[in-house]
N, C-alpha and C. Protein backbone atom coordinates (compact mmCIF):
# COMPACT_ATOMS: atom_id res chain seq x y z
N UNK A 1 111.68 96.95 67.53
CA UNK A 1 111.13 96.89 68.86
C UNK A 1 111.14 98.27 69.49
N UNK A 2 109.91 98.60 70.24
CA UNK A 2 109.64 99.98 70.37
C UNK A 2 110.54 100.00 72.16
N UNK A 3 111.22 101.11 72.51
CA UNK A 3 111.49 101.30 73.82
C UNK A 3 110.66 101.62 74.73
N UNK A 4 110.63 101.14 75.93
CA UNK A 4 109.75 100.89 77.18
C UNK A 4 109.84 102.64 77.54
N UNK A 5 108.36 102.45 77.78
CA UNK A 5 107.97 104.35 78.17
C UNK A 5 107.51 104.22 79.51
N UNK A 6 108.02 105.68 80.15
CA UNK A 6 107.57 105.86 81.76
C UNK A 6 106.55 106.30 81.88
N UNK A 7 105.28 106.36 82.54
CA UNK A 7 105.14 107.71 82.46
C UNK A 7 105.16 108.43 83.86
N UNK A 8 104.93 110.04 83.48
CA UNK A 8 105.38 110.96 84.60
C UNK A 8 105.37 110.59 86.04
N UNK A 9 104.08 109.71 86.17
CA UNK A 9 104.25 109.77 88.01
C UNK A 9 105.27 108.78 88.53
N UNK A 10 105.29 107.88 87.27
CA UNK A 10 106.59 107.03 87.75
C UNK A 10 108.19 107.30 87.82
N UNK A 11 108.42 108.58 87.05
CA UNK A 11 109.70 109.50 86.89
C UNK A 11 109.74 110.55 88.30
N UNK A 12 108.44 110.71 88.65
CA UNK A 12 108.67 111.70 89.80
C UNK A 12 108.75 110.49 90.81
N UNK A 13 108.50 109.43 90.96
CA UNK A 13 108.50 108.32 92.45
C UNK A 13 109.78 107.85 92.08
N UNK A 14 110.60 108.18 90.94
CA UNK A 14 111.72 107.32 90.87
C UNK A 14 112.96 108.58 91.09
N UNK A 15 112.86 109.89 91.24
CA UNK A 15 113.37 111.04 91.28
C UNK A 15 113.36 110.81 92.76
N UNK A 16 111.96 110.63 93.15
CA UNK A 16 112.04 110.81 95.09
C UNK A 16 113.21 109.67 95.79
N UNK A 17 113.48 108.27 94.90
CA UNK A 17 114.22 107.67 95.25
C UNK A 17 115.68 108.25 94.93
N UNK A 18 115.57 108.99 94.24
CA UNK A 18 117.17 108.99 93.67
C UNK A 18 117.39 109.91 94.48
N UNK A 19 116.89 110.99 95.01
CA UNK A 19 117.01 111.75 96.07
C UNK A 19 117.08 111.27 97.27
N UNK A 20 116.90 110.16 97.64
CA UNK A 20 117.73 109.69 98.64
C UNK A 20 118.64 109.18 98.50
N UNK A 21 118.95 108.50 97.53
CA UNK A 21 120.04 107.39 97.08
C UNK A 21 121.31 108.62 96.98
N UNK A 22 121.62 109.28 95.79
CA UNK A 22 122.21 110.28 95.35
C UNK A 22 121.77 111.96 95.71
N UNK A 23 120.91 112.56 96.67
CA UNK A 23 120.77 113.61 96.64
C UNK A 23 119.95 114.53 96.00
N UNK A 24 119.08 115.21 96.52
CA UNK A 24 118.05 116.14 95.29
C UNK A 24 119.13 117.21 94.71
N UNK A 25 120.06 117.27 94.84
CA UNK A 25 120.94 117.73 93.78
C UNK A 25 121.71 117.26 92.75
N UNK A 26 121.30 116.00 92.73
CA UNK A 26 122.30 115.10 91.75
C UNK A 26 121.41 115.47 90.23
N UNK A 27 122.28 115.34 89.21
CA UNK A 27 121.88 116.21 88.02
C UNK A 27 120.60 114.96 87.42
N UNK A 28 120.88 113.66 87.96
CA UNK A 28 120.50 112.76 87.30
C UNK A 28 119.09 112.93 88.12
N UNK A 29 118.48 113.33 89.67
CA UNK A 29 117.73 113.58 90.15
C UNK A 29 116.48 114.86 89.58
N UNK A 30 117.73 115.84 89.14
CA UNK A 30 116.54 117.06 88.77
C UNK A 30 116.45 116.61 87.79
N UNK A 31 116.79 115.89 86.66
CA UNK A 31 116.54 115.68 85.29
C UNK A 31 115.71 114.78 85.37
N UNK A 32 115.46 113.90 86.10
CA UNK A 32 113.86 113.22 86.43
C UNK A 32 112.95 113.89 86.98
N UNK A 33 112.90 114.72 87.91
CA UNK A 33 112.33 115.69 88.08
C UNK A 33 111.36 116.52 87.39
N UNK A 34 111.94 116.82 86.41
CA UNK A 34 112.43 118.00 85.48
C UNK A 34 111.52 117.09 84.35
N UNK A 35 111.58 115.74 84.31
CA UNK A 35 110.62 115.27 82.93
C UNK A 35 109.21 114.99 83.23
N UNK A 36 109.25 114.68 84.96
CA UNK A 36 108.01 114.57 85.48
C UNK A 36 106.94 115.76 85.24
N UNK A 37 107.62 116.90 85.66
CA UNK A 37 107.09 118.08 85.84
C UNK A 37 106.65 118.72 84.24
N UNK A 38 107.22 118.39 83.68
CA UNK A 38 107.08 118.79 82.27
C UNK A 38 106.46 117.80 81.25
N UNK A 39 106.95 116.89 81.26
CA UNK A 39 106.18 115.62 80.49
C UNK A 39 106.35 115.67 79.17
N UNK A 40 107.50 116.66 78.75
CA UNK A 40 108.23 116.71 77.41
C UNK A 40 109.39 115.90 76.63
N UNK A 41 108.92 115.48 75.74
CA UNK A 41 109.87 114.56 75.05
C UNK A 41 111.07 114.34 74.91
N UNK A 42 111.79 115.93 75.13
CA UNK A 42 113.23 116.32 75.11
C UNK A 42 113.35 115.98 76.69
N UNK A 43 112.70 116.17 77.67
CA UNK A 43 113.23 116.18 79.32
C UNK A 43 112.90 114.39 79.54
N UNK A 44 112.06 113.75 78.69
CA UNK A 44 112.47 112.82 78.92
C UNK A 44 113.34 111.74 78.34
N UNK A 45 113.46 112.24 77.45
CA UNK A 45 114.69 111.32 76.97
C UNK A 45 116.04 111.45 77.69
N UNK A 46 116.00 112.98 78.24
CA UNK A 46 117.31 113.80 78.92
C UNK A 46 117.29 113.01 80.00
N UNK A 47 116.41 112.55 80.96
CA UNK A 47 116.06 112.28 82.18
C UNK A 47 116.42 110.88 81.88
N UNK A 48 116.38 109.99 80.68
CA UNK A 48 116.56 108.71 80.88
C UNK A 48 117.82 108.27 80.55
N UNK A 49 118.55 109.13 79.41
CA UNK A 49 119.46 109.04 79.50
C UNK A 49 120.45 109.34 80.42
N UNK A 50 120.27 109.87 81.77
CA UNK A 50 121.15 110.46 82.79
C UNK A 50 120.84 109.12 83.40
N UNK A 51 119.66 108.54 83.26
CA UNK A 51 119.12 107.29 84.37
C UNK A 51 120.39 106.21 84.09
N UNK A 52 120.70 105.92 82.66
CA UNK A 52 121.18 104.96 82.39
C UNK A 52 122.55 104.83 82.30
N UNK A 53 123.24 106.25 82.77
CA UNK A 53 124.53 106.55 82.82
C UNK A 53 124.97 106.41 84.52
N UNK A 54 123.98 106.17 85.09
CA UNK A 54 123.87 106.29 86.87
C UNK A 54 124.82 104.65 86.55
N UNK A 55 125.71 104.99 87.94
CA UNK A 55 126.28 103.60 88.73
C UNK A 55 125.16 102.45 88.35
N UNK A 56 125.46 101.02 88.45
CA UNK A 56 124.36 100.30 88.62
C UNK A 56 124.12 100.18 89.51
N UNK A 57 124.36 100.15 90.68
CA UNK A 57 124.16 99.81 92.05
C UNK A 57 122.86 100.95 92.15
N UNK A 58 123.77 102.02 91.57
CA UNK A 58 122.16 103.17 92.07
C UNK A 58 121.40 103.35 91.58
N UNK A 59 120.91 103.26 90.03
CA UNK A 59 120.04 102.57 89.31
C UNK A 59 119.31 101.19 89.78
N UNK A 60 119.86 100.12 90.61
CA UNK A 60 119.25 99.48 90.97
C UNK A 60 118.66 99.69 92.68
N UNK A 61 119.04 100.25 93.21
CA UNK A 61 118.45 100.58 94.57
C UNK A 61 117.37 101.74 94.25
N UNK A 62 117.35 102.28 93.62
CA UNK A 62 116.14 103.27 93.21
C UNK A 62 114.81 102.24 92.65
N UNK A 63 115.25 101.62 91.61
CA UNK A 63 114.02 100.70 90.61
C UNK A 63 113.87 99.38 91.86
N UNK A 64 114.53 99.19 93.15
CA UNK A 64 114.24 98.64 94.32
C UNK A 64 113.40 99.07 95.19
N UNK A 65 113.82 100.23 95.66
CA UNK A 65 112.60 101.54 96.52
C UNK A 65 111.30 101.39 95.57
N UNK A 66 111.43 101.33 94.22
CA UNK A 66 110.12 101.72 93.56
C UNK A 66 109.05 99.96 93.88
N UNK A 67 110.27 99.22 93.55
CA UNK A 67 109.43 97.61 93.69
C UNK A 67 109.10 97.49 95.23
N UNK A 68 109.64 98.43 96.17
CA UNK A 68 108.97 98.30 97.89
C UNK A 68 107.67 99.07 98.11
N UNK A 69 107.53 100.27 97.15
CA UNK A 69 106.42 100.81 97.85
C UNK A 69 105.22 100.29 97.16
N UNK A 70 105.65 99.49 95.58
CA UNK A 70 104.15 98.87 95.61
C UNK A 70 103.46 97.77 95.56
């Protein structure tokens, strides 16, 4: 079974949440950021793996913000 892929504009709308949730300095923030902007294989795996190491609470209030704005 193949793993579920983002793509970029949804890593940068989910970065804008985590920047509120946790801060545009939180490492887990620029590293979404950082895969949006680049759209490279290494920044995103980097970027998802920081996603999935996040609290759940804040992992889930972010993928919440994302289910409000659309």
């Amino acid at each position: 079974m193949q793993e579920p892929t983002i793509d970029r504009a949804a890593m940068g709308r989910l970065a804008k949440a985590l920047s509120f949730i946790c801060g545009p300095q939180h490492p887990t923030t620029i590293a979404l950021q950082t895969a949006s902007d680049s759209g490279a294989e290494r920044d995103i795996k980097a970027a998802r793996a920081a996603f999935l190491k996040l609290k759940p609470s804040d992992r889930n209030s972010a993928l919440a913000m994302l289910r409000d704005v659309d």
